[in-house]
N, C-alpha and C. Protein backbone atom coordinates (compact mmCIF):
# COMPACT_ATOMS: atom_id res chain seq x y z
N UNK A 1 0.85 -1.18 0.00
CA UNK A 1 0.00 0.00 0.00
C UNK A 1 0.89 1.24 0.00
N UNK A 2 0.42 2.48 -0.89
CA UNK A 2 1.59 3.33 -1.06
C UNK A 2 1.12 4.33 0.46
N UNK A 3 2.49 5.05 0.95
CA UNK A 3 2.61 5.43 1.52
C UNK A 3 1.27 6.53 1.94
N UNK A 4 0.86 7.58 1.09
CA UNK A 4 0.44 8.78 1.09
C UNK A 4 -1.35 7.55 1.87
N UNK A 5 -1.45 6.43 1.32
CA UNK A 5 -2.93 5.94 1.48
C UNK A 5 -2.76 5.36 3.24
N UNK A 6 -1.27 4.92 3.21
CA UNK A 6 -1.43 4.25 4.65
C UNK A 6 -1.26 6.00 5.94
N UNK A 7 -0.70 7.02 5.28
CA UNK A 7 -0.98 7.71 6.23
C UNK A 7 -2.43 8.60 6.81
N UNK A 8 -3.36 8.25 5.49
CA UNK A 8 -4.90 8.59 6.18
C UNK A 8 -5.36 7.88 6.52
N UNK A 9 -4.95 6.27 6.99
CA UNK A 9 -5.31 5.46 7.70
C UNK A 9 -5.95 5.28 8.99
N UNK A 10 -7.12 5.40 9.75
CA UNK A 10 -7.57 5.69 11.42
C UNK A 10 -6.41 4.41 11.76
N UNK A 11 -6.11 3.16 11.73
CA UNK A 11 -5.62 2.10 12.15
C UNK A 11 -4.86 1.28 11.09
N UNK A 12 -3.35 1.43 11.49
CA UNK A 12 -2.65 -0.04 10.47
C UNK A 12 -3.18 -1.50 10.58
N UNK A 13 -3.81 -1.66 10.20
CA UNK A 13 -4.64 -2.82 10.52
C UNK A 13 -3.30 -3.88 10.85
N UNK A 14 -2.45 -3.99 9.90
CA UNK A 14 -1.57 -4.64 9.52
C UNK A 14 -0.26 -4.58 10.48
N UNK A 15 0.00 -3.59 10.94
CA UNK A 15 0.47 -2.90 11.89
C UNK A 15 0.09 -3.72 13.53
N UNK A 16 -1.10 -3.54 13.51
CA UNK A 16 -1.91 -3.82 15.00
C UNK A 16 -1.85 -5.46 14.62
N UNK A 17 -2.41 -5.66 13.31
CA UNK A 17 -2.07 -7.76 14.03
C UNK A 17 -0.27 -7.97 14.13
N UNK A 18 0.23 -7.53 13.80
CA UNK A 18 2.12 -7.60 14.15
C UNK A 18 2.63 -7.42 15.41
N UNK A 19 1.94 -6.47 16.20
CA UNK A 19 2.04 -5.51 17.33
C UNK A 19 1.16 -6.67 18.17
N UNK A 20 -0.15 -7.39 18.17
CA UNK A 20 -1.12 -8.38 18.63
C UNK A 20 -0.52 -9.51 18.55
N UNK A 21 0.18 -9.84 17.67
CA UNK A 21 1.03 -11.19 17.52
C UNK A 21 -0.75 -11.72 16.96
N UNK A 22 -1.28 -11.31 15.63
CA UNK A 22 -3.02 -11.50 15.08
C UNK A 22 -3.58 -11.95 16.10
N UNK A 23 -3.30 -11.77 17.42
CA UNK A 23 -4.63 -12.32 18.31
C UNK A 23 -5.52 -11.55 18.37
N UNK A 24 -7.40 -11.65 17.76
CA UNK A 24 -8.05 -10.95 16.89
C UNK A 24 -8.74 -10.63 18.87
N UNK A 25 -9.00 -11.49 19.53
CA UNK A 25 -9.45 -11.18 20.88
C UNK A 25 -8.28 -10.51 21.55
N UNK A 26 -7.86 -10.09 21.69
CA UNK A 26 -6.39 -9.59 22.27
C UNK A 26 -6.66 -7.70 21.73
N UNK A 27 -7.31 -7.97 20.01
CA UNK A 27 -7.15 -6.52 19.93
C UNK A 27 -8.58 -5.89 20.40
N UNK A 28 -9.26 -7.16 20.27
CA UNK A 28 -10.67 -6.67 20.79
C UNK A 28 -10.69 -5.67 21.89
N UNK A 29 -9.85 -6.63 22.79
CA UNK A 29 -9.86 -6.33 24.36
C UNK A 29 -9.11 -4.80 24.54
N UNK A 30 -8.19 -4.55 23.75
CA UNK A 30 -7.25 -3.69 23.77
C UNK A 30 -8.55 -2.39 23.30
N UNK A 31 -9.40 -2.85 22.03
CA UNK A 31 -10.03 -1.44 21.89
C UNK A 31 -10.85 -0.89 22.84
N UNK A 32 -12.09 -2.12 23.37
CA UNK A 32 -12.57 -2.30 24.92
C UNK A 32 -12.03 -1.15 25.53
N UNK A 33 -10.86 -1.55 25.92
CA UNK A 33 -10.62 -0.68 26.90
C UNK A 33 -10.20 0.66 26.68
N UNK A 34 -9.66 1.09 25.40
CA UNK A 34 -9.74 2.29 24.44
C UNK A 34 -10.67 3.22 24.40
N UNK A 35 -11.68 2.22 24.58
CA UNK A 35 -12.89 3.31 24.27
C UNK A 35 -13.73 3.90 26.10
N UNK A 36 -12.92 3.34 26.93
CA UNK A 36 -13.49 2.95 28.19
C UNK A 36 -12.11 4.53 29.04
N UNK A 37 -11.32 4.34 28.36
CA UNK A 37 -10.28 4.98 28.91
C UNK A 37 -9.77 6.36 28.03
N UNK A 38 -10.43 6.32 26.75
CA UNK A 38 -9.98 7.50 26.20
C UNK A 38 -10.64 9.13 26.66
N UNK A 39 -11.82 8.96 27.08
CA UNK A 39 -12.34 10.08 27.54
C UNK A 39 -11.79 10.87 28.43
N UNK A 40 -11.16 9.92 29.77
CA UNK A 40 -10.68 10.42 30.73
C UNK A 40 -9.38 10.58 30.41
N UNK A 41 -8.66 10.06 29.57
CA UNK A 41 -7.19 10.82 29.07
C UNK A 41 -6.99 11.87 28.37
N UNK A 42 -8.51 12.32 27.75
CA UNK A 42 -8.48 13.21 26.95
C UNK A 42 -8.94 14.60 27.81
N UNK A 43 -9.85 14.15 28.99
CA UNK A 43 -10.06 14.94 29.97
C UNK A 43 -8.28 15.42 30.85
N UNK A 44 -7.97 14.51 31.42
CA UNK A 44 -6.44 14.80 31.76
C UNK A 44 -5.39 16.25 30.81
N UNK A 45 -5.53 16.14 29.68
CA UNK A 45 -5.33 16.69 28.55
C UNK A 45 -5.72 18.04 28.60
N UNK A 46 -6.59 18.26 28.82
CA UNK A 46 -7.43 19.32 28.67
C UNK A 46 -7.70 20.23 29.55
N UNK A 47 -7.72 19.65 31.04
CA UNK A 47 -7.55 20.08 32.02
C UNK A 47 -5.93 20.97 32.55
N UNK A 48 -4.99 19.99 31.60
CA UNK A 48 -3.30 21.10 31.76
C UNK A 48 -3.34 21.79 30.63
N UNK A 49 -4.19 21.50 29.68
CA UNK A 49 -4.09 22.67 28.82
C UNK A 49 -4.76 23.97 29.36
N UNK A 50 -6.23 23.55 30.41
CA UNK A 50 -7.01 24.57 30.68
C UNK A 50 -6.21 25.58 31.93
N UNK A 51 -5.27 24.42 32.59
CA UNK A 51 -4.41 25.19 33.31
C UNK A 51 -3.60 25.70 33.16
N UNK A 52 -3.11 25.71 31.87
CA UNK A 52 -1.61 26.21 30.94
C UNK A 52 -0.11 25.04 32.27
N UNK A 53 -0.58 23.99 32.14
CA UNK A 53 0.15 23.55 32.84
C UNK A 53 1.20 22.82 31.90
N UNK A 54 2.32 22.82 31.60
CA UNK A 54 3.19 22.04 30.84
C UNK A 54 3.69 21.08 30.75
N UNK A 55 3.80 20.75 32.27
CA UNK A 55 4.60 19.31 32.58
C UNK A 55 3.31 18.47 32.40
N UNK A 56 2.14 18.92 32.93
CA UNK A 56 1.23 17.86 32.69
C UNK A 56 0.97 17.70 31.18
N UNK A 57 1.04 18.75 30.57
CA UNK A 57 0.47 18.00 29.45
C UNK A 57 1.48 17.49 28.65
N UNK A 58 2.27 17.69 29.09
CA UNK A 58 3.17 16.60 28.26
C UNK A 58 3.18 14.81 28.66
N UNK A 59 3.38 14.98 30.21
CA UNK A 59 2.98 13.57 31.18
C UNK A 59 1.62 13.00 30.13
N UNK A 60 0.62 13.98 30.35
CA UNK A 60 -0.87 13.51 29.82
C UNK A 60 -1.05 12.92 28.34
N UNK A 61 -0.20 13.61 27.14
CA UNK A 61 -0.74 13.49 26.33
C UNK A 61 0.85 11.99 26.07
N UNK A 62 1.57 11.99 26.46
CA UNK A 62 3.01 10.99 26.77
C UNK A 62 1.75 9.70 26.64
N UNK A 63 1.07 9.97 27.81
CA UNK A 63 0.41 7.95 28.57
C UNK A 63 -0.41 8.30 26.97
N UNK A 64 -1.15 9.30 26.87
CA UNK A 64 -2.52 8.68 25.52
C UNK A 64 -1.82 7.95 24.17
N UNK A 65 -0.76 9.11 23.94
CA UNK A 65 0.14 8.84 22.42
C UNK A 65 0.84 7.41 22.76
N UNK A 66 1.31 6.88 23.92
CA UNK A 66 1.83 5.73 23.83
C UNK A 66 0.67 4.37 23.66
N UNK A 67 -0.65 5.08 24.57
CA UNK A 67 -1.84 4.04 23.78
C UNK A 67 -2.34 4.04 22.66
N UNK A 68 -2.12 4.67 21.51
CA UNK A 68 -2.67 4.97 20.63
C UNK A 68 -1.91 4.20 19.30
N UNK A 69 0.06 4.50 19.92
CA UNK A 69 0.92 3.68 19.31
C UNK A 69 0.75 2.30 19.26
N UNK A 70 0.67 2.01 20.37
CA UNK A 70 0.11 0.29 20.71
C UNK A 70 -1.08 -0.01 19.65
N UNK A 71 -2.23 0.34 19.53
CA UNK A 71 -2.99 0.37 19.08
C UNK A 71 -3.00 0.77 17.22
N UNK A 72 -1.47 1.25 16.96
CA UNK A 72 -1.65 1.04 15.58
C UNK A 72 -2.32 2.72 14.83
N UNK A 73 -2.72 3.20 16.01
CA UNK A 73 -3.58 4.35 15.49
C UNK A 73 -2.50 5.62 15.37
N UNK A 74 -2.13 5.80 13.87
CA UNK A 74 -0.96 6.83 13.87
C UNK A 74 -1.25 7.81 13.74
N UNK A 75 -2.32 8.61 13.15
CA UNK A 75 -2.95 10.20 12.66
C UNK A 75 -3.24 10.25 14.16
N UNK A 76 -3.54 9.68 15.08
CA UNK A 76 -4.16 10.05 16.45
C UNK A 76 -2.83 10.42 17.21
N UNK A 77 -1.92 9.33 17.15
CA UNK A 77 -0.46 9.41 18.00
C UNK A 77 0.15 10.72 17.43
N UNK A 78 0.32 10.95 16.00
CA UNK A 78 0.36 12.26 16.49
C UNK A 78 -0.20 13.27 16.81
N UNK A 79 -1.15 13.53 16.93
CA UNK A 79 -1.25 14.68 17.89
C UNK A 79 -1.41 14.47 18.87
N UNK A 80 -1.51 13.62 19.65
CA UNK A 80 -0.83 13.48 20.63
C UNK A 80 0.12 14.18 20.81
N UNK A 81 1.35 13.54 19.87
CA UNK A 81 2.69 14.13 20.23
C UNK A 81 2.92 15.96 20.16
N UNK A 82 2.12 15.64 18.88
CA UNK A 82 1.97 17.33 19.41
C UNK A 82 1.82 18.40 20.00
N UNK A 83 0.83 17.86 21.59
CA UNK A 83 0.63 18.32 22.86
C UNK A 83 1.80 17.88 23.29
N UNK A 84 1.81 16.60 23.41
CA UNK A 84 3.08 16.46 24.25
C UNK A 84 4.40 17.12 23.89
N UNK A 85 4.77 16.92 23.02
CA UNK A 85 5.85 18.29 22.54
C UNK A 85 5.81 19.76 22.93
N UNK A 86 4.30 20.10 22.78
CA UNK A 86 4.31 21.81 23.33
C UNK A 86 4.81 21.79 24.66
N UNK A 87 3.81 20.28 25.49
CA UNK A 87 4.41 20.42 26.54
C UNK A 87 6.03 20.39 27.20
N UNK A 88 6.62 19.56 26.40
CA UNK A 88 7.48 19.73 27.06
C UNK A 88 8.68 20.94 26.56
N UNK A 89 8.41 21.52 25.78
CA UNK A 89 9.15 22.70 25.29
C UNK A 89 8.46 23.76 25.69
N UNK A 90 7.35 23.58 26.49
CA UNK A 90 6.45 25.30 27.21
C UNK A 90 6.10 26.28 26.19
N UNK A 91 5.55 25.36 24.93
CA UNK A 91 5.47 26.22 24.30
C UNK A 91 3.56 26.25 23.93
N UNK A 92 2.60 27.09 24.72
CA UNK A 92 1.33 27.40 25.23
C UNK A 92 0.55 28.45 24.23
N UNK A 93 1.27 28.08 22.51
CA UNK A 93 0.28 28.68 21.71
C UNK A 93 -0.27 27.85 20.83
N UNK A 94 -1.47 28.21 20.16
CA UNK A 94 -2.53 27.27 19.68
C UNK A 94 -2.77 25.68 19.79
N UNK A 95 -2.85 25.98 21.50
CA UNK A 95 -3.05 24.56 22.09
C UNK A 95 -4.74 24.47 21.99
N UNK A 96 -5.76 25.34 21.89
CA UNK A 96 -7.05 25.18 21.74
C UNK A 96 -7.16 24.21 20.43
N UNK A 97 -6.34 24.36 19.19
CA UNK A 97 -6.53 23.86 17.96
C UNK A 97 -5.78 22.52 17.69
N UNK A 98 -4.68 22.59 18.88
CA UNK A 98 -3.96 21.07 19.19
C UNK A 98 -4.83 20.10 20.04
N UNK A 99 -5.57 20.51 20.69
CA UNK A 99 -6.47 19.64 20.93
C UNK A 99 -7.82 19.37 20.50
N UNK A 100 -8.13 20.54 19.49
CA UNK A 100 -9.47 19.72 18.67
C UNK A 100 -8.90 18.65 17.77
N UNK A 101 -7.62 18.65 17.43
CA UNK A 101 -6.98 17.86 16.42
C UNK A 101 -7.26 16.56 16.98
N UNK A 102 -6.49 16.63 18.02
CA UNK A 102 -6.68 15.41 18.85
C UNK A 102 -7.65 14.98 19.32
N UNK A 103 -8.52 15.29 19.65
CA UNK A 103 -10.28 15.00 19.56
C UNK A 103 -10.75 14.22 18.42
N UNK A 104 -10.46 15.42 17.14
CA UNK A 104 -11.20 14.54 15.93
C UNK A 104 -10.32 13.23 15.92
N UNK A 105 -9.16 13.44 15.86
CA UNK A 105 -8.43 12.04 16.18
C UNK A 105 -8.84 10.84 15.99
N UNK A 106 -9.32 10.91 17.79
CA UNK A 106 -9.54 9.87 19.16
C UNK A 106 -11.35 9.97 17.94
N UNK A 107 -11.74 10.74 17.84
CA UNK A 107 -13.20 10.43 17.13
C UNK A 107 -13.61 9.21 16.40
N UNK A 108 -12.41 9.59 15.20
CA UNK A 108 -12.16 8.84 14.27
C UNK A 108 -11.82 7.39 14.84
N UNK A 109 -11.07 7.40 15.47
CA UNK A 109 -10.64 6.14 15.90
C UNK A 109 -11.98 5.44 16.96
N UNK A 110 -12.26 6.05 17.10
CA UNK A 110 -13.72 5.60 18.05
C UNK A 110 -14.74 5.22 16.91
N UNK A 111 -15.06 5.84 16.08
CA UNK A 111 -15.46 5.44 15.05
C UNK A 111 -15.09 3.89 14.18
N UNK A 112 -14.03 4.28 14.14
CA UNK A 112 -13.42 2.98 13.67
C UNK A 112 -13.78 1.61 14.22
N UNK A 113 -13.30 2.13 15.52
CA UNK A 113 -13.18 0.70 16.45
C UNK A 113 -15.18 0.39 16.78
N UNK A 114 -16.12 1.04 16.57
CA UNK A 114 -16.99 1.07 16.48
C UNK A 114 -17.23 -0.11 15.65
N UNK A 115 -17.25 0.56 14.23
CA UNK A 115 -17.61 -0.65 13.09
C UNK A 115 -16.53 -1.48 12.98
N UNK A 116 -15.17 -2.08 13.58
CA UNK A 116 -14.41 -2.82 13.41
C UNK A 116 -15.58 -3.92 14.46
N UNK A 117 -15.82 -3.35 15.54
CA UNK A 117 -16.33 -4.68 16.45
C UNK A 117 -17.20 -5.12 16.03
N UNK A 118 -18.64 -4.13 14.85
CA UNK A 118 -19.54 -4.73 14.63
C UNK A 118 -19.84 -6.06 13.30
């Protein structure tokens, strides 16, 4: 698959059974809990952004982008990293628009994992 198609990808499918070792219940479980745990990481997030806090949001958006990696989900991981980068360089401009990014993201991928289970 050429490059430019696998990067609008919500999930490497291909990616995530490599990363699963294809255990198809294994990724189940993994989205399960994705969808159970992303709200409140995204709340975490939002809350050091609302505080202009830096270290947290770098800590915060660090734990989401490393679940997201696991998970294969790369348009989401980064932006992630992208908070997490502001954070850790203190750099506290157009973090309102770094985190809708990351919203639609985590959306998308909620979406995904939506009709993947059904």
């Amino acid at each position: 698959m050429p490059d430019s198609n696998k990067a609008n990808m919500v999930v490497d499918i291909e990616e995530l059974k490599e990363i699963m070792d294809n255990d198809m219940e294994l990724i189940q479980d993994c989205f399960a809990d994705f969808l159970v745990e992303c709200p409140g990481l995204l709340g975490e997030i939002q809350d050091a952004i609302t505080q202009k806090d830096p270290d947290k949001m770098n800590e915060s958006a660090h734990k989401l982008k490393g679940t997201l990696k696991y998970l294969a989900a790369e348009p989401a991981a980064n932006a992630a990293m992208t908070i997490e980068s502001a954070g850790r360089n203190h750099d506290l401009d157009n973090l309102d628009e770094k985190l809708l990014a990351l919203e639609n993201e985590c959306r998308n991928l909620v979406v995904f994992i939506k009709s993947f289970s059904s």
